[in-house]
C-alpha atoms as a PDB file:
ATOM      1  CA  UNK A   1     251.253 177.290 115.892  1.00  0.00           C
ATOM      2  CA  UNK A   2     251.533 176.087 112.504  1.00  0.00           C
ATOM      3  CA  UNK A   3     253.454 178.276 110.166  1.00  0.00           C
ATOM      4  CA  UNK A   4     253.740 177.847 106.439  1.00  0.00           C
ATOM      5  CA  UNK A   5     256.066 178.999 103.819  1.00  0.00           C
ATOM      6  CA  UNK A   6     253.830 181.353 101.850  1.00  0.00           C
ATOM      7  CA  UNK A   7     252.639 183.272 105.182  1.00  0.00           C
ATOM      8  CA  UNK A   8     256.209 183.345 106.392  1.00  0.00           C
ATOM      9  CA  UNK A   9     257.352 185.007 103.107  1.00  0.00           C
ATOM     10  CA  UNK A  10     254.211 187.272 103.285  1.00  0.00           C
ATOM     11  CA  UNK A  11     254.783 188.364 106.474  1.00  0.00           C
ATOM     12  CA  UNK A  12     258.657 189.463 106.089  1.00  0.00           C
ATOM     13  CA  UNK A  13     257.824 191.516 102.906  1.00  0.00           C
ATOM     14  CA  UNK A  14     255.719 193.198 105.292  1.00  0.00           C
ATOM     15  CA  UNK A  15     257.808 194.014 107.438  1.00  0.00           C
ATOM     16  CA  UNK A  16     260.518 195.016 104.854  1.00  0.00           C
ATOM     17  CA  UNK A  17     257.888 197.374 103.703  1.00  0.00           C
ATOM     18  CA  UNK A  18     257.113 198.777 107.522  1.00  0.00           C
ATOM     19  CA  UNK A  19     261.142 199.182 107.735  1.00  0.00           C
ATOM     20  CA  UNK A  20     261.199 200.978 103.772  1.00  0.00           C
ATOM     21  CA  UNK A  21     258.955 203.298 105.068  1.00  0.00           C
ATOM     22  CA  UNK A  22     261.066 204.808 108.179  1.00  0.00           C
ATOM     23  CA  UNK A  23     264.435 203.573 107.899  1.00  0.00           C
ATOM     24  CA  UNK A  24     266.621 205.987 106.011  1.00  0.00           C
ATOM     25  CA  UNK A  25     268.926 202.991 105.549  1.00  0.00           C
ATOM     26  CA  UNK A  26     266.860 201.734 102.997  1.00  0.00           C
ATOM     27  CA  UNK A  27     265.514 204.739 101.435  1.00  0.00           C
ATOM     28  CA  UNK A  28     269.052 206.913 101.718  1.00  0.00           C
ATOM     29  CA  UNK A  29     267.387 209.253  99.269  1.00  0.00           C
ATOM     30  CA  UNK A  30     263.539 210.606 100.579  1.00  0.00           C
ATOM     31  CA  UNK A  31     260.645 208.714  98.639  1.00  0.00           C
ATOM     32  CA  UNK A  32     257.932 211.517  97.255  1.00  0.00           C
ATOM     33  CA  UNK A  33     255.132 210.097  98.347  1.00  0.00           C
ATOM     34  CA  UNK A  34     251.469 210.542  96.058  1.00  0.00           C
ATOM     35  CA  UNK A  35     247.812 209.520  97.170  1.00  0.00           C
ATOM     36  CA  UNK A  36     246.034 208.671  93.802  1.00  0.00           C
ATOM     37  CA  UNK A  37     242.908 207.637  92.518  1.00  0.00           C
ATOM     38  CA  UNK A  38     242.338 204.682  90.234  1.00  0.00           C
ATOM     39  CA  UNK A  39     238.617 204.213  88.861  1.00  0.00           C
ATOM     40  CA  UNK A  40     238.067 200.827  86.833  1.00  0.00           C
ATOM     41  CA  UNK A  41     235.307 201.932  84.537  1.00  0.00           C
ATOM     42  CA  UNK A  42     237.433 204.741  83.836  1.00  0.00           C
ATOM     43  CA  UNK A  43     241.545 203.767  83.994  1.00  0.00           C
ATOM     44  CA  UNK A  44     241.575 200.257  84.319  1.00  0.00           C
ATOM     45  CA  UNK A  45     241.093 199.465  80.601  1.00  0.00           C
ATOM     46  CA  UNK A  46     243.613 198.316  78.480  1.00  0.00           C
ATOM     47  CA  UNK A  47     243.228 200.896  75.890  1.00  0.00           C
ATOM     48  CA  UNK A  48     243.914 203.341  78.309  1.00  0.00           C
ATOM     49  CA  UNK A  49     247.170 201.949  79.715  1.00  0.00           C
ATOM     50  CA  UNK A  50     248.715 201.782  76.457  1.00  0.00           C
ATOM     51  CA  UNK A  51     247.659 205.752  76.101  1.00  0.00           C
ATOM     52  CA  UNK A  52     249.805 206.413  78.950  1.00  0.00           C
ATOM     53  CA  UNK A  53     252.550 204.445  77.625  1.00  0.00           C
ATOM     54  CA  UNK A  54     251.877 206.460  74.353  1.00  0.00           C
ATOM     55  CA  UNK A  55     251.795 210.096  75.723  1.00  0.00           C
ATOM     56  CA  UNK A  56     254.819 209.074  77.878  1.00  0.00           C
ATOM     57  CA  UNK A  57     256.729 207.651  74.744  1.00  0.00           C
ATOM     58  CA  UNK A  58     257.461 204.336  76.008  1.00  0.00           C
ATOM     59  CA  UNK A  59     255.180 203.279  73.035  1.00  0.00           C
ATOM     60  CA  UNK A  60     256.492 203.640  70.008  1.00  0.00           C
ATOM     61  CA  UNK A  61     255.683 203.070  66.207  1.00  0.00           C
ATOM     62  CA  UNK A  62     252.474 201.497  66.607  1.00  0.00           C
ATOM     63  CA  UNK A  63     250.965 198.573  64.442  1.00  0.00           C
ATOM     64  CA  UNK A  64     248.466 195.914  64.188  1.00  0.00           C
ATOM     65  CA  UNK A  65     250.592 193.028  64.149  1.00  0.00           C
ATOM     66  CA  UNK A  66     254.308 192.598  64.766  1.00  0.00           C
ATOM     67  CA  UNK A  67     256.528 193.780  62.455  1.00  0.00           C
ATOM     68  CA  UNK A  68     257.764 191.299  60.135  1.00  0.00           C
ATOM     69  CA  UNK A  69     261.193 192.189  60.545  1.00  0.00           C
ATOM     70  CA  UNK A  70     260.755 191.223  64.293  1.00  0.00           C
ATOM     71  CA  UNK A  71     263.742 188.693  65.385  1.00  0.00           C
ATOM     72  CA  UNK A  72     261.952 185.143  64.710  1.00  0.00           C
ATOM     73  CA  UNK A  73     263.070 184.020  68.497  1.00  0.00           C
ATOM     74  CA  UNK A  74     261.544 187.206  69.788  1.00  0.00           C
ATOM     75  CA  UNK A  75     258.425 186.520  67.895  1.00  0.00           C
ATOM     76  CA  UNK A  76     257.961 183.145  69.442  1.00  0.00           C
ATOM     77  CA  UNK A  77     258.077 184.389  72.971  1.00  0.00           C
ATOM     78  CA  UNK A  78     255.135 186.934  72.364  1.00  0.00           C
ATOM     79  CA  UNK A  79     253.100 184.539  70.530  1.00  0.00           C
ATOM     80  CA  UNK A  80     253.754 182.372  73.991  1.00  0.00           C
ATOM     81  CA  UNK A  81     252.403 185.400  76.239  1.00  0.00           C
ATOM     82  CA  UNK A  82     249.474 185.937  73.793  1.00  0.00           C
ATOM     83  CA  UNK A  83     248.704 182.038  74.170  1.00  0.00           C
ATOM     84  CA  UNK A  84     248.762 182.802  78.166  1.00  0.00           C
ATOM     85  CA  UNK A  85     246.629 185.994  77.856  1.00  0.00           C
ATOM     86  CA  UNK A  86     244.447 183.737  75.763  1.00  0.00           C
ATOM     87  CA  UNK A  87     244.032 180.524  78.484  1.00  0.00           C
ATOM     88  CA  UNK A  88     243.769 183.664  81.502  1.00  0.00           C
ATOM     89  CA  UNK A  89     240.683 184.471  79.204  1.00  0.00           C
ATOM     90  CA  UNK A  90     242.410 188.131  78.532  1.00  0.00           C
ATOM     91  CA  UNK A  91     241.125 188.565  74.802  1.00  0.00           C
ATOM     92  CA  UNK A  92     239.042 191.484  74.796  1.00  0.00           C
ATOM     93  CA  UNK A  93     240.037 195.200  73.771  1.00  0.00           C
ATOM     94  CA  UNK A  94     243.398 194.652  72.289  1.00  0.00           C
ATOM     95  CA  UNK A  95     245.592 197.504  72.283  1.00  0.00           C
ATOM     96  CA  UNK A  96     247.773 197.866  68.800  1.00  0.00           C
ATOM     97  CA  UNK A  97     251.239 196.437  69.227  1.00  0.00           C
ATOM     98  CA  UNK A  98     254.077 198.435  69.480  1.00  0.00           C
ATOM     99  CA  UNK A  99     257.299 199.392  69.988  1.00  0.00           C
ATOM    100  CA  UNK A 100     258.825 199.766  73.650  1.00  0.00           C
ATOM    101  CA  UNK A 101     261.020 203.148  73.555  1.00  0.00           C
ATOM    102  CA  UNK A 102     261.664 202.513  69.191  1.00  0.00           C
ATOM    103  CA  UNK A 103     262.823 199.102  69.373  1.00  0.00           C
ATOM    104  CA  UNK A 104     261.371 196.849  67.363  1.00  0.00           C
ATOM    105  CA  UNK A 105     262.373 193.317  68.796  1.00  0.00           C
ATOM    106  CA  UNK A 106     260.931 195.163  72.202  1.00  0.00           C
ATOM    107  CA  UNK A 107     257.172 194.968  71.469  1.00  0.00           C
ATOM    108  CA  UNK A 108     254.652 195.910  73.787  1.00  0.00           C
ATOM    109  CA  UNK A 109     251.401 195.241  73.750  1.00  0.00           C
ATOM    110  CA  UNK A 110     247.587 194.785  75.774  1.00  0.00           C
ATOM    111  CA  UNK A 111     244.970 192.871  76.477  1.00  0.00           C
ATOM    112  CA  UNK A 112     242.206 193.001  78.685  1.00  0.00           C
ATOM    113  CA  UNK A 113     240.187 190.647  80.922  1.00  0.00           C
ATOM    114  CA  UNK A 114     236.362 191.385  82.071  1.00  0.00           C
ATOM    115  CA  UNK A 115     236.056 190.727  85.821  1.00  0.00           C
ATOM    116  CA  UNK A 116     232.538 191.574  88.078  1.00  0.00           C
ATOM    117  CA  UNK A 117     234.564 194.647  89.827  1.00  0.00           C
ATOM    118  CA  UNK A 118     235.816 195.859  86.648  1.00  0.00           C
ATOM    119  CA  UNK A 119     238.249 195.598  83.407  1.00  0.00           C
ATOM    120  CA  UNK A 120     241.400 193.859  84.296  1.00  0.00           C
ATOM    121  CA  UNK A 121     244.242 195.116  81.630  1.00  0.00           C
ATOM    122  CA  UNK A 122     247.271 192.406  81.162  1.00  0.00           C
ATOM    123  CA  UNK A 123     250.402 193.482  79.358  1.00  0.00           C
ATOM    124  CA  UNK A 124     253.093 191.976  77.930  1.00  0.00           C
ATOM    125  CA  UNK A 125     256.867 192.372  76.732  1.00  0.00           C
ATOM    126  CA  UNK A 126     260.290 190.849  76.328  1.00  0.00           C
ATOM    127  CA  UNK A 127     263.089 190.807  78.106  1.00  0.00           C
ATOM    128  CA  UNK A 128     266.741 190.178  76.314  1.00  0.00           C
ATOM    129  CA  UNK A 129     269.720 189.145  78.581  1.00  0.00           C
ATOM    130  CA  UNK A 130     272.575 187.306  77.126  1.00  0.00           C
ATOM    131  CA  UNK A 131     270.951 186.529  73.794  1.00  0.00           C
ATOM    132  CA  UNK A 132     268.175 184.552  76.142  1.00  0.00           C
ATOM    133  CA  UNK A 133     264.615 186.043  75.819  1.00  0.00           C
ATOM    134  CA  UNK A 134     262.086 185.469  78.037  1.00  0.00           C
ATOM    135  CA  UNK A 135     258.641 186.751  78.305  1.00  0.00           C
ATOM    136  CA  UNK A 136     256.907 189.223  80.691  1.00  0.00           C
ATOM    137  CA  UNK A 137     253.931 189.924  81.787  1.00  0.00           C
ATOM    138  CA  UNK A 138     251.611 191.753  84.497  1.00  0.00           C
ATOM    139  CA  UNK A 139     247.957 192.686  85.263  1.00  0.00           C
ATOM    140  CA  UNK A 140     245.687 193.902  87.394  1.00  0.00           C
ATOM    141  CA  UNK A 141     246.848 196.243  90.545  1.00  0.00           C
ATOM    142  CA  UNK A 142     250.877 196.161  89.113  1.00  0.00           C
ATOM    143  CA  UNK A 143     249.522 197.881  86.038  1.00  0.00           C
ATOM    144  CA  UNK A 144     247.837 200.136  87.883  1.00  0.00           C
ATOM    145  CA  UNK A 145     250.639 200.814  89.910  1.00  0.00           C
ATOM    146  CA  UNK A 146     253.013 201.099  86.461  1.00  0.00           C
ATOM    147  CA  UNK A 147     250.202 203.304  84.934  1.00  0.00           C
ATOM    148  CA  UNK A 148     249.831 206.074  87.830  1.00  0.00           C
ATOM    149  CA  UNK A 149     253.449 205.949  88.274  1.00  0.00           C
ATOM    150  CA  UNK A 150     254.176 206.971  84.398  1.00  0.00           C
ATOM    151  CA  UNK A 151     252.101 209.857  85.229  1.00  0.00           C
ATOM    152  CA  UNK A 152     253.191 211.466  87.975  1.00  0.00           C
ATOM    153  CA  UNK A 153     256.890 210.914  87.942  1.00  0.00           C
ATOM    154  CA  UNK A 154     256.539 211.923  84.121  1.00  0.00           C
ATOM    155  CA  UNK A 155     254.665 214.820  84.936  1.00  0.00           C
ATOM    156  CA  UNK A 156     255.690 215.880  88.602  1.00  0.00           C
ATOM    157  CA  UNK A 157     259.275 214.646  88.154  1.00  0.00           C
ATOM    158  CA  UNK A 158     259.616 215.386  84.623  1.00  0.00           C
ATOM    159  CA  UNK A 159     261.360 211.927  84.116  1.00  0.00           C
ATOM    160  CA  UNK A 160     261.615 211.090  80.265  1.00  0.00           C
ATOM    161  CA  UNK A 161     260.653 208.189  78.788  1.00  0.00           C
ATOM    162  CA  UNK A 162     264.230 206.320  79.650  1.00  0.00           C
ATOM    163  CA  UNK A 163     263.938 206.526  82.596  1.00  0.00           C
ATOM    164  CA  UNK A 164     260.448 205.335  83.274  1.00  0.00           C
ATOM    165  CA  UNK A 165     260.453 202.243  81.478  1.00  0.00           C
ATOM    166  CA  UNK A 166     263.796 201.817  84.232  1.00  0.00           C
ATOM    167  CA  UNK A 167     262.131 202.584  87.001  1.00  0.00           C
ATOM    168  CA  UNK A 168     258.645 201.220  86.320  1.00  0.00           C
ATOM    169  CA  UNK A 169     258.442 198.544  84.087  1.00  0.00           C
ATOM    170  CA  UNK A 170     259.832 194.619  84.885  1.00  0.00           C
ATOM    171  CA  UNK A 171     262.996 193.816  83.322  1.00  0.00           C
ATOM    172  CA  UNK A 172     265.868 191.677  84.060  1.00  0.00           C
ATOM    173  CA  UNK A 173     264.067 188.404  85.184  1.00  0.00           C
ATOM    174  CA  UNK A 174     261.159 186.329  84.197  1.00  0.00           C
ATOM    175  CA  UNK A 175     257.791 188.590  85.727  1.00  0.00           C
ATOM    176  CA  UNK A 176     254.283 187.044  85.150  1.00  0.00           C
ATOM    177  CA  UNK A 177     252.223 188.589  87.796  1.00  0.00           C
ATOM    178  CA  UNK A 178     248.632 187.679  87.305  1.00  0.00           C
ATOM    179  CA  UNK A 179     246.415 189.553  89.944  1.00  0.00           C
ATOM    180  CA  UNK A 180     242.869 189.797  90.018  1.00  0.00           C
ATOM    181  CA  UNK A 181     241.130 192.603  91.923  1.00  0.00           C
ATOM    182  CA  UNK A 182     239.267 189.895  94.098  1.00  0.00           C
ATOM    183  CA  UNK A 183     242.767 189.689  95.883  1.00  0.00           C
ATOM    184  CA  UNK A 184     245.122 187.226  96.616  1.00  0.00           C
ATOM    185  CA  UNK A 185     244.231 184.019  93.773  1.00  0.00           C
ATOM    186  CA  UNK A 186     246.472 181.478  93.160  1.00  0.00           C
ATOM    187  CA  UNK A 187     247.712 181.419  89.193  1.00  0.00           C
ATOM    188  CA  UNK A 188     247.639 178.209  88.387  1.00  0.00           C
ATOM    189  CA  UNK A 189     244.785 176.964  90.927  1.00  0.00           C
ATOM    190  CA  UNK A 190     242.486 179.772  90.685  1.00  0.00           C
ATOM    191  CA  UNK A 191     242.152 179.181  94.302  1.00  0.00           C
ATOM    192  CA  UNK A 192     241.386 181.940  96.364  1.00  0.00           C
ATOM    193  CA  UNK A 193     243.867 182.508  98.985  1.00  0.00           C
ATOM    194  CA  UNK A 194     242.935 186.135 100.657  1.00  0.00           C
ATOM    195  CA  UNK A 195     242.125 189.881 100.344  1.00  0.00           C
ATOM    196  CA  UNK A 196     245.562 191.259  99.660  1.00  0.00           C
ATOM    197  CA  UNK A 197     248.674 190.396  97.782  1.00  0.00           C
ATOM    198  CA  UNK A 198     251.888 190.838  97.411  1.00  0.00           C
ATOM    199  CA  UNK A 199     254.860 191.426  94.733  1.00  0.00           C
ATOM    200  CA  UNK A 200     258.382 192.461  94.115  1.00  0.00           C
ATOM    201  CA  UNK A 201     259.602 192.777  90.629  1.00  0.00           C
ATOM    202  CA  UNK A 202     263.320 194.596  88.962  1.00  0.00           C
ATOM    203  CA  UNK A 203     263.805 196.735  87.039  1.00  0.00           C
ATOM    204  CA  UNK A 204     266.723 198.381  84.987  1.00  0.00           C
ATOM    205  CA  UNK A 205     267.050 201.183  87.902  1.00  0.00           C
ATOM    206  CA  UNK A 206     266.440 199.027  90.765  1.00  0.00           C
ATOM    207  CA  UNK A 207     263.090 197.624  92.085  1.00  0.00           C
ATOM    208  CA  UNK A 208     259.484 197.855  92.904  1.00  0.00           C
ATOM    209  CA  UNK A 209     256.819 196.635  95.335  1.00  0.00           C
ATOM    210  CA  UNK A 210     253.481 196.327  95.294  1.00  0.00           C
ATOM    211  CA  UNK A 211     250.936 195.268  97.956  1.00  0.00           C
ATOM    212  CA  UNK A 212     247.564 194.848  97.042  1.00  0.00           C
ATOM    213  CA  UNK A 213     244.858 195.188  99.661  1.00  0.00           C
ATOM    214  CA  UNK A 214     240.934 194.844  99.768  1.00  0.00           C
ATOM    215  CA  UNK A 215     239.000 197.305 101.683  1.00  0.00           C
ATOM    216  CA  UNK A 216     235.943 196.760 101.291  1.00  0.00           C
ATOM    217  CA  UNK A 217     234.820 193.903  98.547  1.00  0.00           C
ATOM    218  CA  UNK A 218     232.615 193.267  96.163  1.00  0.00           C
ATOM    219  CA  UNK A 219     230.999 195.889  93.281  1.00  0.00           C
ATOM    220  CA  UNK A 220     231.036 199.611  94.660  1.00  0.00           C
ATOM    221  CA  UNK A 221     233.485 198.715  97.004  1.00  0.00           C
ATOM    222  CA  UNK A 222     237.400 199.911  97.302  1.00  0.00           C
ATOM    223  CA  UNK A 223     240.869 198.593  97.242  1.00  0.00           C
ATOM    224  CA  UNK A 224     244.071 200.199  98.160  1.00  0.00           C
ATOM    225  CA  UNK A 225     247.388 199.968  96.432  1.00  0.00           C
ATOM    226  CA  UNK A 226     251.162 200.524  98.062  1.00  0.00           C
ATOM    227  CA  UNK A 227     253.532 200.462  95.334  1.00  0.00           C
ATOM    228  CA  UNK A 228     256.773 201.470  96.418  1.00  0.00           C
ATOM    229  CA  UNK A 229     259.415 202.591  93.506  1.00  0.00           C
ATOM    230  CA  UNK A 230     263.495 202.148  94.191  1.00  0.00           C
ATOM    231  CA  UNK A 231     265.216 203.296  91.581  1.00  0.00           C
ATOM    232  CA  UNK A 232     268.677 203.620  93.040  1.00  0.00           C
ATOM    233  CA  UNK A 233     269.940 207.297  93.123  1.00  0.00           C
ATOM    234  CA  UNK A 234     267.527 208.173  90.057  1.00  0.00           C
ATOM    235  CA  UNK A 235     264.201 208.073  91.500  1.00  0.00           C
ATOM    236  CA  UNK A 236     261.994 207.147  94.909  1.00  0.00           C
ATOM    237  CA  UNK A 237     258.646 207.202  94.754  1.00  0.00           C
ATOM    238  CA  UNK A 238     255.641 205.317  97.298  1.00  0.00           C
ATOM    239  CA  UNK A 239     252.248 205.666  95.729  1.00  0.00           C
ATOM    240  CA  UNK A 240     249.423 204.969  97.478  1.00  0.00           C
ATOM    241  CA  UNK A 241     246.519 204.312  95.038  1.00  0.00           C
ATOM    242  CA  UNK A 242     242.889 203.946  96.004  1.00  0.00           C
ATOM    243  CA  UNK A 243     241.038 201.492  93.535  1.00  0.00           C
ATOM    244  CA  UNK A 244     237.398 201.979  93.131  1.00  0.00           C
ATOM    245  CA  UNK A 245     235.425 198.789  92.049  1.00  0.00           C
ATOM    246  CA  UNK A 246     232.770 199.333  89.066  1.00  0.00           C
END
């Protein structure tokens, strides 16, 4: 039986994520586990992402362009990731920009796409290692994930705003993680590939992964979301997110 690369990689995140889930090897420190509820006509807009990052204060100092004292390099990146949200067709109900926990060559910022099961919301930021800067970005079932995660570990775990944007938010590499809530699409292609996906991102704590499942397509239909949080010793967290469709 024929076995190809992308099912092979598939398949062992899957079972990395059966182990995570009973092995105390991985998870030395319990995970709190949440069952949430995410409606699209309701959460999944962009303007109410960037609310969360607000009330959360991860958002910072908002304003309708970026600053002009913004570094010139970091500037050029985010007019790259705009140019992406742009050709993704991610232009409607843009969020202010902003700045990510007071810094101002740290913008963050949203945008939102219009799909038949419901708003989409992209974001975007930068990432600065070694005087490099490279651009991030992430959409559909990640930003739910980031989203419900902000609000329970903020509110259950009383975790300030430090330490979510290190256990939640992509940092340290390159992340562009452009989901649809169709499933599994491939970014470049558009092709459709299947009903769930798949994702593993850093972040300045540790990690996170996210698998993205259909349940039952099309509109009025569901989708589930397992978005497991590492943070090293400072936080562990699997959510479990139900996504109604519009």
């Amino acid at each position: 039986m024929s076995f190809n690369r992308r099912k092979f990689i598939v398949t062992s995140t899957l079972g990395s994520l059966s182990f995570a889930k009973t092995s105390s090897f991985f998870f030395p420190k319990p995970a709190n586990a949440y069952s949430l509820n995410y409606r699209l006509s309701q959460d999944g807009r962009a303007d109410a992402v960037f609310r969360t990052f607000r009330e959360v204060n991860i958002a910072q100092g908002e304003t309708a362009n970026l600053p002009p004292e913004t570094n010139s390099v970091v500037a050029e990146v985010v007019q790259s990731v705009q140019q992406e949200f742009t050709n993704r067709s991610y232009t409607d109900s843009a969020t202010p920009f902003s700045k990510r926990l007071g810094n101002v060559d740290n913008p963050l910022w949203g945008r939102q796409r219009n799909e038949r099961l419901g708003p989409n919301p992209g974001f975007g930021t930068i990432q600065v290692v070694n005087n490099f800067v490279s651009p991030i970005a992430f959409t559909g079932s990640t930003t739910a994930g980031v989203d419900r995660g902000m609000q329970v570990l903020g509110g259950d775990e009383h975790l300030d705003a430090l330490e979510l944007d290190g256990a939640l938010v992509p940092t340290r590499n390159r992340f562009e993680d452009w989901g649809t809530w169709d499933g599994d699409v491939d970014p470049n292609t558009g092709e459709y590939l299947g009903p769930s996906s798949i994702t593993s991102y850093e972040t300045r704590f540790g990690s996170v992964t996210r698998l993205y499942t259909v349940k039952e397509p099309g509109p009025g239909g569901f989708a589930e979301i397992l978005f497991i949080i590492d943070g090293g010793r400072r936080v562990k967290a699997n959510l479990n997110i139900r996504v109604d469709f519009s």
